[in-house]
Protein backbone atom coordinates (compact mmCIF):
# COMPACT_ATOMS: atom_id res chain seq x y z
CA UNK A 1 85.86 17.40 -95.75
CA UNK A 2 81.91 18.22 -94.56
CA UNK A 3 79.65 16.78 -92.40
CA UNK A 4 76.96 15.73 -94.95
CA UNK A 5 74.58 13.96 -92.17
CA UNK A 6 72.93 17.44 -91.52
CA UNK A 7 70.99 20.41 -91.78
CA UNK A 8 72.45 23.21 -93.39
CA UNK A 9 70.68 26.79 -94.53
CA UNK A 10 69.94 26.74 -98.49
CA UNK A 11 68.50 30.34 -98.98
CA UNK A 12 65.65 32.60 -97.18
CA UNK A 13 62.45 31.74 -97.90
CA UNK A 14 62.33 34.88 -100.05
CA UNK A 15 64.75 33.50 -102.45
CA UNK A 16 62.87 30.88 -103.31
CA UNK A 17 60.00 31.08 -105.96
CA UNK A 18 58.71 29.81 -109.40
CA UNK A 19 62.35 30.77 -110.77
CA UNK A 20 64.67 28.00 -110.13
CA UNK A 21 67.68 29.23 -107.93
CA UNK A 22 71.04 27.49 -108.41
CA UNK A 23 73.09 27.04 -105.11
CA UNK A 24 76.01 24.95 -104.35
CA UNK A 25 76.37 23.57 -100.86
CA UNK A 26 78.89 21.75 -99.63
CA UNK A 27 80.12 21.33 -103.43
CA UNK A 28 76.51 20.02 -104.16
CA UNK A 29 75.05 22.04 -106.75
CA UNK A 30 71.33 22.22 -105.84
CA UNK A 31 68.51 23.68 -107.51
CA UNK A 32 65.87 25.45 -105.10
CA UNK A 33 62.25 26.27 -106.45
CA UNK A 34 58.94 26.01 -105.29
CA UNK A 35 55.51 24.26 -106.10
CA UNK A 36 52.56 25.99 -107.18
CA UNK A 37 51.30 24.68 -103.93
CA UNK A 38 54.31 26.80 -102.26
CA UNK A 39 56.63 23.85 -100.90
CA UNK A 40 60.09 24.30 -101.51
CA UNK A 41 62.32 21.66 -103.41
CA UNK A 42 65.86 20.99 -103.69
CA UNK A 43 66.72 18.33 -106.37
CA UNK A 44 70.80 18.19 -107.62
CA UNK A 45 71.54 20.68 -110.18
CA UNK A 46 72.60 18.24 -112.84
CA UNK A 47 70.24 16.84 -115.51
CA UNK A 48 70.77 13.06 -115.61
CA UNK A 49 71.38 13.11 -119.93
CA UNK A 50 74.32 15.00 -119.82
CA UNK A 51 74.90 17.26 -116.97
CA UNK A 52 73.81 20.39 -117.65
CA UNK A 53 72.38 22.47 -114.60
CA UNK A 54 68.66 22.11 -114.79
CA UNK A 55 68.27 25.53 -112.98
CA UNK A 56 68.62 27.71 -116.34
CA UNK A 57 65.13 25.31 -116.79
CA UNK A 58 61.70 25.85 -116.66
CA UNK A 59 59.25 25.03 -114.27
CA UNK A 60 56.38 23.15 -116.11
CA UNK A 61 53.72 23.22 -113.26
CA UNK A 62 55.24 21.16 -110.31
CA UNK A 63 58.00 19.87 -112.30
CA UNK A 64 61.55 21.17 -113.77
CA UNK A 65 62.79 21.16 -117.44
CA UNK A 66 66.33 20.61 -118.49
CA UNK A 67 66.78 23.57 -121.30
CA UNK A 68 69.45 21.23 -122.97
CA UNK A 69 67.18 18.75 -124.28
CA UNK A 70 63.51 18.84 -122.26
CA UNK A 71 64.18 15.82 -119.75
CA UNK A 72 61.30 16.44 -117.58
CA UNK A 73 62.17 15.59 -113.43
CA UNK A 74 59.48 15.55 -110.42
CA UNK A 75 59.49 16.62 -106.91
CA UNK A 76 60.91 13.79 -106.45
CA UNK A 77 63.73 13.50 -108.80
CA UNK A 78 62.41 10.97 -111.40
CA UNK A 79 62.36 11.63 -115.02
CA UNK A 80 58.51 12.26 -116.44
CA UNK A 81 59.48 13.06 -119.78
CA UNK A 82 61.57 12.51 -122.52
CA UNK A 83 60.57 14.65 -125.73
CA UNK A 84 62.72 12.85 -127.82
CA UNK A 85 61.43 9.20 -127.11
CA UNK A 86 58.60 7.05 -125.26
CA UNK A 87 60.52 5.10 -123.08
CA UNK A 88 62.34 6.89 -119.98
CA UNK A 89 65.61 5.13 -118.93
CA UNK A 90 65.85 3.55 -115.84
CA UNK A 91 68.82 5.68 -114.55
CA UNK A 92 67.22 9.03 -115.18
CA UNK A 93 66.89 10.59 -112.33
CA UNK A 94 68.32 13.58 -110.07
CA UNK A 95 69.05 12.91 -106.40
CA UNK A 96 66.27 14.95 -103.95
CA UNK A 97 66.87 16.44 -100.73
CA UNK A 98 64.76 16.89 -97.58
CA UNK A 99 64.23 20.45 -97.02
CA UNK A 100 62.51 22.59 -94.13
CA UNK A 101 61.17 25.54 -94.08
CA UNK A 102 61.30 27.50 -90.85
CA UNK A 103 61.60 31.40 -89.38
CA UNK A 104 62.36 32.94 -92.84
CA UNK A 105 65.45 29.87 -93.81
CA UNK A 106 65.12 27.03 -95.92
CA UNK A 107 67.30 23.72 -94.11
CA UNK A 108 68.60 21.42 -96.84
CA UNK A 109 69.75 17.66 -95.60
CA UNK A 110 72.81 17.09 -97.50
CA UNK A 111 73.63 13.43 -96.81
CA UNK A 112 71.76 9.92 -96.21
CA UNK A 113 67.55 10.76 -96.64
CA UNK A 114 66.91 7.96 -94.42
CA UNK A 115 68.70 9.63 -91.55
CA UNK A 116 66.97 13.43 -92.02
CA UNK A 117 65.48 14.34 -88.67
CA UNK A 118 63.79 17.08 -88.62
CA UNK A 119 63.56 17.59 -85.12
CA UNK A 120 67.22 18.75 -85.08
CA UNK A 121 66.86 21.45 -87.14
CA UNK A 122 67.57 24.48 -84.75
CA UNK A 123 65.37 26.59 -82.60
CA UNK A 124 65.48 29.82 -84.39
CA UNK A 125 61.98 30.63 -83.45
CA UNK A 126 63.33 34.92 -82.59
CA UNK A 127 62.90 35.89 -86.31
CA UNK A 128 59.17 35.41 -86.25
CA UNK A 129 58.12 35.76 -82.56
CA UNK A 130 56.44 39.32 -82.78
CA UNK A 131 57.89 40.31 -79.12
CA UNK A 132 61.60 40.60 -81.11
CA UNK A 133 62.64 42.59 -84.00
CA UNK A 134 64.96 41.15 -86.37
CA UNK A 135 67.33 42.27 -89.14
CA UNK A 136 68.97 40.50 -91.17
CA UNK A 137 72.00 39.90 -93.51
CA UNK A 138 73.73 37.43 -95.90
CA UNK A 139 76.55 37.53 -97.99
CA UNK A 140 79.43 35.33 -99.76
CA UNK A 141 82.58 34.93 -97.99
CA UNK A 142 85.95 33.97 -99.57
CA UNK A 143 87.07 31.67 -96.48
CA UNK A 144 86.37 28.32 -95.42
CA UNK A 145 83.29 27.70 -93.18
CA UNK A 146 85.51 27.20 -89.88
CA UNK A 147 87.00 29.87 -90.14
CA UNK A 148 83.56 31.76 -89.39
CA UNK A 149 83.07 29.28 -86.59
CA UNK A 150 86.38 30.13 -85.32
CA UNK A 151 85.50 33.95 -85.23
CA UNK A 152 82.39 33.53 -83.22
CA UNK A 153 83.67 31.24 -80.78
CA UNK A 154 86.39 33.62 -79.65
CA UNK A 155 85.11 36.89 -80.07
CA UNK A 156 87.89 39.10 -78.78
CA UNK A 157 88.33 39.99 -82.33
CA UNK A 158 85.57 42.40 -81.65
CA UNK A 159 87.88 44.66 -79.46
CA UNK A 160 89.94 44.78 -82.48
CA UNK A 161 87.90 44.67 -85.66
CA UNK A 162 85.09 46.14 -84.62
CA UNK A 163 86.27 48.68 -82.67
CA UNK A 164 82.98 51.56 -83.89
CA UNK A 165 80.27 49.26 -83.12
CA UNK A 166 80.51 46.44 -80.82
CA UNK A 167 84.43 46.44 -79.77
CA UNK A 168 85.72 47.47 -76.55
CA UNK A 169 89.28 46.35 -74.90
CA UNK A 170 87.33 45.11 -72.04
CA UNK A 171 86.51 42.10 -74.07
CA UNK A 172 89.94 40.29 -74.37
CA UNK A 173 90.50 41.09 -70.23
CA UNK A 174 87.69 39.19 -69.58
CA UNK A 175 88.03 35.10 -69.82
CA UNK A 176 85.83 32.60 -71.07
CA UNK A 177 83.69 29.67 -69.44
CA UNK A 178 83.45 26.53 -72.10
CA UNK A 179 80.95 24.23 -72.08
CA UNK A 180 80.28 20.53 -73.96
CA UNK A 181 76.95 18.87 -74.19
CA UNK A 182 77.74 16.22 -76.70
CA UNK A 183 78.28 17.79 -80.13
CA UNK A 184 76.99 21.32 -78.97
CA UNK A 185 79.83 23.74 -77.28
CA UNK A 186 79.28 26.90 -75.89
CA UNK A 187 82.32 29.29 -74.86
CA UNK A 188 80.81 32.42 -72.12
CA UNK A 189 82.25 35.47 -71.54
CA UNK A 190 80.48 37.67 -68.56
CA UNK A 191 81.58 41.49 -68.26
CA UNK A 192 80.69 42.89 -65.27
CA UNK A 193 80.46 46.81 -64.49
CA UNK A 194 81.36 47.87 -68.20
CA UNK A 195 79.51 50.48 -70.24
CA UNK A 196 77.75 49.37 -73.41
CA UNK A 197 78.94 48.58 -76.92
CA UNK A 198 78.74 51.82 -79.25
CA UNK A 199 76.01 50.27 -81.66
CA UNK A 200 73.66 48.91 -79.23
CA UNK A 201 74.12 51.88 -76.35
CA UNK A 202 71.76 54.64 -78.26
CA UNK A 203 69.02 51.78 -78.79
CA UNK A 204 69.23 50.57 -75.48
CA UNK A 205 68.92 54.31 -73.77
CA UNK A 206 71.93 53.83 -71.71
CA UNK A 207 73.42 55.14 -69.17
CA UNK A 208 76.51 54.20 -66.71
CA UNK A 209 77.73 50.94 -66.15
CA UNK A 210 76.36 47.26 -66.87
CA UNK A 211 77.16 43.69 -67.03
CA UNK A 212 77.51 42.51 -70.71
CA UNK A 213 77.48 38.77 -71.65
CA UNK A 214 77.81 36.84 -74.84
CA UNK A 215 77.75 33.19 -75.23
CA UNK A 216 77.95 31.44 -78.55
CA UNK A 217 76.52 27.88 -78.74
CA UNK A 218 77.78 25.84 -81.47
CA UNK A 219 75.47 23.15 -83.07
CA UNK A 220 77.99 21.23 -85.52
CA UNK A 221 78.36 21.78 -88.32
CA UNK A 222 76.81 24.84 -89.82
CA UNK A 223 74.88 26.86 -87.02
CA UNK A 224 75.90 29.50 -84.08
CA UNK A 225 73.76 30.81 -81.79
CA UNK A 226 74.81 33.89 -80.10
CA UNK A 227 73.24 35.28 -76.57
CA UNK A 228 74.28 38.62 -75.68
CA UNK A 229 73.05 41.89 -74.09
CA UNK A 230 73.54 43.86 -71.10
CA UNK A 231 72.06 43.91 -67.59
CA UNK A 232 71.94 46.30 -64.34
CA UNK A 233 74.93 44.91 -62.57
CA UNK A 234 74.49 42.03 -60.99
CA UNK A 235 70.84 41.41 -62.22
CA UNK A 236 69.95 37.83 -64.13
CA UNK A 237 70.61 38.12 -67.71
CA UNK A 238 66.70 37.28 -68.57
CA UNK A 239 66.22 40.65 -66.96
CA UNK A 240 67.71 42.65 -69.51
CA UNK A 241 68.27 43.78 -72.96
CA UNK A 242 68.85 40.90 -74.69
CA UNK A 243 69.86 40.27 -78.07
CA UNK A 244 69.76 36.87 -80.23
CA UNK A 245 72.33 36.28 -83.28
CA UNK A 246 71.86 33.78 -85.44
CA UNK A 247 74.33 32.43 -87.74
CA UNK A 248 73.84 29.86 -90.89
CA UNK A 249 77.23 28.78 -92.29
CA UNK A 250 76.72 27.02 -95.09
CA UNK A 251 80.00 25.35 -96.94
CA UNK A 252 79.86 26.25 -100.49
CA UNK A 253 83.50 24.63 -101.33
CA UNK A 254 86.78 23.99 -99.48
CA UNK A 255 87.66 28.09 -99.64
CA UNK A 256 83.93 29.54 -99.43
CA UNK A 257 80.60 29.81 -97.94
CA UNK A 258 77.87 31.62 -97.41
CA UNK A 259 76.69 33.55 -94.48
CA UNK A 260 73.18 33.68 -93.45
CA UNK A 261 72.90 36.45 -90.38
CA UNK A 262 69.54 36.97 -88.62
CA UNK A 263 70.17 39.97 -85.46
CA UNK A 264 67.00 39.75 -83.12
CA UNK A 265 66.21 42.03 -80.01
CA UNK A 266 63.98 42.21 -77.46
CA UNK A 267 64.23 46.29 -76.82
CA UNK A 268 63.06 49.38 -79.05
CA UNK A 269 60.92 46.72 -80.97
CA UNK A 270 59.01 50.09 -81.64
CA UNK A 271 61.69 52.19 -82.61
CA UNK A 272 61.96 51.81 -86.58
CA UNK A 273 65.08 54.45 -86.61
CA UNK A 274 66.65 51.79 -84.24
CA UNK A 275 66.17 48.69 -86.75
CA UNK A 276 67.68 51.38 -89.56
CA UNK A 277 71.09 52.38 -87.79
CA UNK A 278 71.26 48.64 -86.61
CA UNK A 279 70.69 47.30 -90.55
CA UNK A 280 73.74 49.72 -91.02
CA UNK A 281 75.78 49.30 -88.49
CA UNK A 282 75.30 45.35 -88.49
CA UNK A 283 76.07 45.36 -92.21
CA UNK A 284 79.13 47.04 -91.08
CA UNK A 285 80.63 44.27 -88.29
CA UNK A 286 79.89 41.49 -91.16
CA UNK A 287 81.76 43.50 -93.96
CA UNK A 288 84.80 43.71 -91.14
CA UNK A 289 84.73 39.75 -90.46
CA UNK A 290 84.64 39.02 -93.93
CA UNK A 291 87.76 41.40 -95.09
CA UNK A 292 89.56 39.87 -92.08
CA UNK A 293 88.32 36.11 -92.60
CA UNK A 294 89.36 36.29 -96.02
CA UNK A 295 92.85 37.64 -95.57
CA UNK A 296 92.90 35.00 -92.91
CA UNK A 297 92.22 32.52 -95.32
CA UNK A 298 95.11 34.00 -97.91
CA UNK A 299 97.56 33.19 -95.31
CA UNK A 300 96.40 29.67 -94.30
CA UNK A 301 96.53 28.86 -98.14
CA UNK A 302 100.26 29.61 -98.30
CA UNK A 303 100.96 28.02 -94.81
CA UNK A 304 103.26 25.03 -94.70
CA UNK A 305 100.87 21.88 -93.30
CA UNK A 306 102.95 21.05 -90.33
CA UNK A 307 102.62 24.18 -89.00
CA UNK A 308 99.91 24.63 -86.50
CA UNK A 309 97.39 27.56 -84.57
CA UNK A 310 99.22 28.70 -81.44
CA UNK A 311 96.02 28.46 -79.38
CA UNK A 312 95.59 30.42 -75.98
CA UNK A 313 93.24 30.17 -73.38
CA UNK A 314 90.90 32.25 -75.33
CA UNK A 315 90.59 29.55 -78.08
CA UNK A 316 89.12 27.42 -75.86
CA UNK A 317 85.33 27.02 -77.77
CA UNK A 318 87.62 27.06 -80.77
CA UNK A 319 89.46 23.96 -79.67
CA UNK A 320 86.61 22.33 -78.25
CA UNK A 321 84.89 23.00 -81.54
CA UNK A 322 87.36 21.84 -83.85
CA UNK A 323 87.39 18.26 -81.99
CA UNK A 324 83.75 18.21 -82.17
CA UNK A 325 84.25 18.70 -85.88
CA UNK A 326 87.04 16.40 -86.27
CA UNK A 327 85.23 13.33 -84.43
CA UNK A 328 81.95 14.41 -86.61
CA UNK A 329 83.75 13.59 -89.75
CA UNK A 330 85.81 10.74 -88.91
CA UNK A 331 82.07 9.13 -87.77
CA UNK A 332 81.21 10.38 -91.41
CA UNK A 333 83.61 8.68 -93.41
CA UNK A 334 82.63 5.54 -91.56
């Protein structure tokens, strides 16, 4: 059901401290804290005694404390202590997991240590490069993680769903260029000679018409990058007021995950009334996806299993995507 072999977002690096944070990823429950040094660690959220979470524990300097009965675990996941006894048993210990830290996220590797590569977590480098502002979001939703993928991959919902912030019928009547570099699809959509969404136009001290582009590049299985902006018509799109989305999907179980949203611009990095109405606004599209995403996923729970999506030419990332996904997993189960 996941792609294990991967990097997935575990928290911001604000939501990680000396308390120990419980989070369940890809129905792993993990336990998130960090050293007094300040390094992050992610050990499995189950005491090897007798399974209780050890993140209603202690931290007892660098290591964590079950609060059942004291079994003691390292950075590393072996048992240090045993109140009740001398002698440690050979099987007591949690499972650890690689973890970077990066931008303001925390990347967990959920499957084989050995194969953690840390050079393919992704360029998010926007949300701390002091020429962009960023604002950002996260929140629970009650749908399946593709389902998210699905949504940015074919954003014509937005002409729909978001129809006071960044929605316009314009969207839909324009089609979609698609894209595969090995695992990594992106589906394009350029806009030429339109005027400018309603949340971004005030910011952006527009006026007349543009060219508006968004491209969402999908790097299986948990993170979307989204370029967008607008540009004097005809211009290149490096020319104009661009905008970076970035979005963590992280599996919690079959029927949820969470949503980790980072919204970076390159334009009134100055104007702090700006970042306000965009923290609003922003907060706004998300709280639209995730009312439709989850009634979405209320109706795919009572489909019958033969039947299938009646694709268009619009769900062309989405398709490409899914068989992406598809040959991901069947690698996995190898």
């Amino acid at each position: 059901m996941y792609v294990l072999n991967a990097w997935y977002v575990a928290a911001w690096s604000t939501e990680v401290n000396r308390e120990p944070a419980r989070r369940v990823i890809c129905e792993i429950p993990v336990v998130l804290y960090r050293t007094q040094a300040g390094a992050a660690v992610a050990l499995e959220d189950r005491c090897a005694h007798r399974g209780y979470p050890l993140s209603p524990g202690r931290l007892v300097g660098d290591d964590i404390e079950c609060g059942y009965h004291g079994f003691t675990f390292d950075c590393s996941g072996a048992c240090v202590r045993v109140p009740a006894q001398d002698i440690i048993p050979k099987q007591a210990f949690v499972r650890s997991f690689p973890v970077v830290e990066k931008d303001g996220w925390i990347w967990i590797w959920t499957g084989q240590k050995e194969l953690a590569d840390v050079s393919k977590v992704p360029d998010t480098h926007w949300m701390s490069d002091p020429e962009w502002v960023t604002v950002t979001h996260s929140m629970p939703f009650a749908c399946r993680a593709e389902l998210i993928h699905d949504n940015l991959l074919d954003l014509t919902h937005e002409s729909f769903i978001h129809t006071s912030t960044v929605g316009d019928d314009y969207i839909y009547k324009h089609g979609i260029t698609v894209e595969v570099d090995g695992d990594v699809v992106s589906a394009d959509r350029l806009m030429p000679g339109v005027v400018a969404p309603p949340l971004y136009a005030r910011t952006m001290a527009t006026d007349g018409l543009y060219d508006r582009f968004h491209c969402t590049v999908f790097y299986p299985p948990g993170y979307l990058l989204l370029h967008s902006g607008i540009t004097e018509q005809g211009k290149p799109r490096e020319e104009g007021y661009l905008i970076k989305v970035l979005n963590g999907i992280t599996p919690i179980d079959a029927h949820n995950s969470w949503y980790y949203y980072a919204f970076s611009r390159n334009f009134g990095t100055d104007q702090h009334w700006a970042t306000e109405e965009l923290i609003t606004g922003l907060a706004t599209v998300l709280e639209e996806d995730k009312a439709a995403l989850e009634w979405q996923e209320i109706g795919l729970q009572s489909r019958p299993y033969d039947v299938r999506d009646s694709l268009i030419a619009q769900d062309a990332g989405v398709a490409k995507a899914r068989k992406v996904m598809e040959r991901l997993l069947a690698a996995e189960k190898q």
